[in-house]
C-alpha atoms as a PDB file:
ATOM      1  CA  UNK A   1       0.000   0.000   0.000  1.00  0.00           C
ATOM      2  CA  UNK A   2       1.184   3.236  -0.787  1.00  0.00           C
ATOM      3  CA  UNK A   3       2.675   5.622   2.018  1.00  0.00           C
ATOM      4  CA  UNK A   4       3.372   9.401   1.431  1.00  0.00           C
ATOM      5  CA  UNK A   5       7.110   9.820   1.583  1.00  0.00           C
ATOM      6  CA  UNK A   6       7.071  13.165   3.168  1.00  0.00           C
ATOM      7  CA  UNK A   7       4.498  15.292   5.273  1.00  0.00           C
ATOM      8  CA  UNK A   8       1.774  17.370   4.302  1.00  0.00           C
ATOM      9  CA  UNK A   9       2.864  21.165   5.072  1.00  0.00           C
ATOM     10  CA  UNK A  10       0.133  23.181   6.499  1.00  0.00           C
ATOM     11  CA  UNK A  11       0.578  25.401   3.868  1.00  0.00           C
ATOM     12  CA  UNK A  12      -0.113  22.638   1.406  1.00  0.00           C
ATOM     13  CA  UNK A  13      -2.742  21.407   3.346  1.00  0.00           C
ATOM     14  CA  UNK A  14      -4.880  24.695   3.478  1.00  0.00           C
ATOM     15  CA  UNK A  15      -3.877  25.596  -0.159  1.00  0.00           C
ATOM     16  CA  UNK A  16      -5.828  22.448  -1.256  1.00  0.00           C
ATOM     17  CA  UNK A  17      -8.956  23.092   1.646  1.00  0.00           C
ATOM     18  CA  UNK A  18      -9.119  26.494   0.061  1.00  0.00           C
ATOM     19  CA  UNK A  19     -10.710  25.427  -3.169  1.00  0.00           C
ATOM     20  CA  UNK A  20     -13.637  23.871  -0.813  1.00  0.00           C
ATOM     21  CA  UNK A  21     -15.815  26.365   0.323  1.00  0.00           C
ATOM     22  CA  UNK A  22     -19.294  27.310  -1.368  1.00  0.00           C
ATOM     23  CA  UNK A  23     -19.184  29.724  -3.570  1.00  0.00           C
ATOM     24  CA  UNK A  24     -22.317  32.015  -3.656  1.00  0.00           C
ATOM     25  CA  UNK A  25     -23.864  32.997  -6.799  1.00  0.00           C
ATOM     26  CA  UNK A  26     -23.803  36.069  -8.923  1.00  0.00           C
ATOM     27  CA  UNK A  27     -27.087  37.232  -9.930  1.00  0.00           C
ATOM     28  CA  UNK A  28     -27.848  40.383 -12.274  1.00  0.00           C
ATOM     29  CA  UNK A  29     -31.185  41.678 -13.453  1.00  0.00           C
ATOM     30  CA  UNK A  30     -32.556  40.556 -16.604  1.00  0.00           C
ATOM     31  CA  UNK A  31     -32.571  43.764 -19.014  1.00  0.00           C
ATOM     32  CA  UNK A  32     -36.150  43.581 -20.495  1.00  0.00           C
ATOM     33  CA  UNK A  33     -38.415  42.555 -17.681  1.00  0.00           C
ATOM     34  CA  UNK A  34     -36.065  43.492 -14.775  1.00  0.00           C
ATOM     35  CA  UNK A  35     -36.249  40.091 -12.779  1.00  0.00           C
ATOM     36  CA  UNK A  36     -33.398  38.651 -11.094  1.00  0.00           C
ATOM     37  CA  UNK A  37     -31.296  36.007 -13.359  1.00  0.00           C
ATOM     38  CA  UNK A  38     -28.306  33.890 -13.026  1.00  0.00           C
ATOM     39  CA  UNK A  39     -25.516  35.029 -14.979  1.00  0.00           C
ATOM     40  CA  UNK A  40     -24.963  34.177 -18.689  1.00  0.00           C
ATOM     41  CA  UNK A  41     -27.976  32.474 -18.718  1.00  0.00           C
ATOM     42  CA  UNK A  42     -31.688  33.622 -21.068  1.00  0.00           C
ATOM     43  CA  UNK A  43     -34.988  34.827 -18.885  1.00  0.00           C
ATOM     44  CA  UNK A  44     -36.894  31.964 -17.777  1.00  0.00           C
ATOM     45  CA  UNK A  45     -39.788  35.203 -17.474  1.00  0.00           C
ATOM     46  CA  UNK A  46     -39.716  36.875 -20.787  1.00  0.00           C
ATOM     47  CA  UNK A  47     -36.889  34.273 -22.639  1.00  0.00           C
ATOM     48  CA  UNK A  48     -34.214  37.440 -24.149  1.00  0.00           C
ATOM     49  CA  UNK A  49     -31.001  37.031 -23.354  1.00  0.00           C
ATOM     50  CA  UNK A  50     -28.707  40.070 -24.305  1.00  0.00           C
ATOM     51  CA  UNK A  51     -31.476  42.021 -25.695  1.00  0.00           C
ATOM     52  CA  UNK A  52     -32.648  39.346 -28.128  1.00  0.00           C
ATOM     53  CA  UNK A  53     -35.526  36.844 -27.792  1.00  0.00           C
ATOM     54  CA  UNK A  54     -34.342  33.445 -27.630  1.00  0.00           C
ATOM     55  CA  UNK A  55     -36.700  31.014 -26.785  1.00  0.00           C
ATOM     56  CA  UNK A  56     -40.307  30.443 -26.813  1.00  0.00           C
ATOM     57  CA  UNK A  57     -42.023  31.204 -22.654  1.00  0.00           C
ATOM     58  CA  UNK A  58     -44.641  29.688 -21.280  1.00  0.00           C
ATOM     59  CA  UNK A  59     -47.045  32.842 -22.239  1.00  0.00           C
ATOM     60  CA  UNK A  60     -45.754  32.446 -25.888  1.00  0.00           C
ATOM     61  CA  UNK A  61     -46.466  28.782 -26.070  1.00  0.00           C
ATOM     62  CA  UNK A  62     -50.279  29.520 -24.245  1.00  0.00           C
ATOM     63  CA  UNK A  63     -51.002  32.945 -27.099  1.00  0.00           C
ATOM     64  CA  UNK A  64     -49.649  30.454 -30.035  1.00  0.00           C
ATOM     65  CA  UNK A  65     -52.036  27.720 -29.004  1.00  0.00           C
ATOM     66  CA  UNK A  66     -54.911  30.105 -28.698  1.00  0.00           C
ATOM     67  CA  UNK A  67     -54.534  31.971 -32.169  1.00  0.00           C
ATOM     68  CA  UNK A  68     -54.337  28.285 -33.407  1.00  0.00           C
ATOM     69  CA  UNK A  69     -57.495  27.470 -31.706  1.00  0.00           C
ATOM     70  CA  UNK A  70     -59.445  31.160 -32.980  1.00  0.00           C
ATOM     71  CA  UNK A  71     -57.813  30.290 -36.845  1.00  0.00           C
ATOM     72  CA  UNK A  72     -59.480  26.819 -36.717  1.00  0.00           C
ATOM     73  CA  UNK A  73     -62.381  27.881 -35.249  1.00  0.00           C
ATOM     74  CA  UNK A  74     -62.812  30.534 -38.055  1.00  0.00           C
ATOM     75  CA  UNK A  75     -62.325  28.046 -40.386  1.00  0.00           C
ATOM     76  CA  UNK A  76     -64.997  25.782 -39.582  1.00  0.00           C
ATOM     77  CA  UNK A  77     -66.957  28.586 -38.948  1.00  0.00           C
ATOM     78  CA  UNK A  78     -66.683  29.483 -42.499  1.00  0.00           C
ATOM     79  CA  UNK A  79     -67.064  26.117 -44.192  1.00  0.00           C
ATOM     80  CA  UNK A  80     -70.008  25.703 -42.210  1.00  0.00           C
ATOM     81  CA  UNK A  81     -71.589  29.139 -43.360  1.00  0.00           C
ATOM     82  CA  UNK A  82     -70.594  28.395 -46.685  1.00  0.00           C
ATOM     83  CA  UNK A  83     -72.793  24.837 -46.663  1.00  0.00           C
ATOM     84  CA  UNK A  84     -75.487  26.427 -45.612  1.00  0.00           C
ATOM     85  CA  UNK A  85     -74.977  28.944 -48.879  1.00  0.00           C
ATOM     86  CA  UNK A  86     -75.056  26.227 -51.198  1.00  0.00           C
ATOM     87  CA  UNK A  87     -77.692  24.008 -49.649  1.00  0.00           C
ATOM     88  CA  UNK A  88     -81.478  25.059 -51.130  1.00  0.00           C
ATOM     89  CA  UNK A  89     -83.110  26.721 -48.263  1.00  0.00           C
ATOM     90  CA  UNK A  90     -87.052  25.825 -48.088  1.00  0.00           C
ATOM     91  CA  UNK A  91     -88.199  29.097 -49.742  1.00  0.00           C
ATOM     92  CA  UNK A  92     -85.930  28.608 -53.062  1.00  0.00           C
ATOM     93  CA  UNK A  93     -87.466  24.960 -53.165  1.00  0.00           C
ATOM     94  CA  UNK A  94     -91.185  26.420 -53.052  1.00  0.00           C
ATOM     95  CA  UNK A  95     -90.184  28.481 -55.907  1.00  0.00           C
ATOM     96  CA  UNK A  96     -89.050  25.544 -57.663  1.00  0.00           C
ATOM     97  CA  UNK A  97     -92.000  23.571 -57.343  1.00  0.00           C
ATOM     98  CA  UNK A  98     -94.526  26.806 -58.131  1.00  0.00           C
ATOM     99  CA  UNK A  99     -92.867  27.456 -61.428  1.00  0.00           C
ATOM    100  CA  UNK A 100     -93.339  23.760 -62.079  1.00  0.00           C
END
């Protein structure tokens, strides 16, 4: 088994145990929506990092979804009226039969 040949020095000894402390963390304040951040890293609030959006929040994600929902709900919406252009309603069907 391996021995150390020589003693630890107390310098060498605290040189290494100086490394181990916790190191607190830096935080700065995002600069569109002014909430606190870690550094070098994107909004998780309003997702810019550096002045430029860079991904997609929550809100984004929820507003997306719902202009999906309003487009396909127009869409029907139209379809449907346009059906009920093209169907004969009951009045243009009396007409029919009276000229007949």
């Amino acid at each position: 088994m391996p021995v150390p040949k020589r003693k630890t020095s107390k310098k060498r000894k605290n040189q290494r145990a100086s490394t181990k402390f916790i190191r607190t963390k830096s935080f700065t304040e995002c600069s569109n929506c002014k909430s606190p951040l870690n550094s070098h890293a994107a909004c998780s609030v309003c997702g810019f990092y550096k002045g430029k959006k860079v991904m997609k929040t929550k809100l984004d994600r929820m507003l997306m979804r719902g202009q999906a929902k309003e487009a396909a709900y127009k869409k029907a919406h139209a379809a449907h009226q346009h059906e009920q252009s093209t169907e004969p309603t009951e009045e243009s069907q009396n007409v029919q039969k009276d000229e007949e």
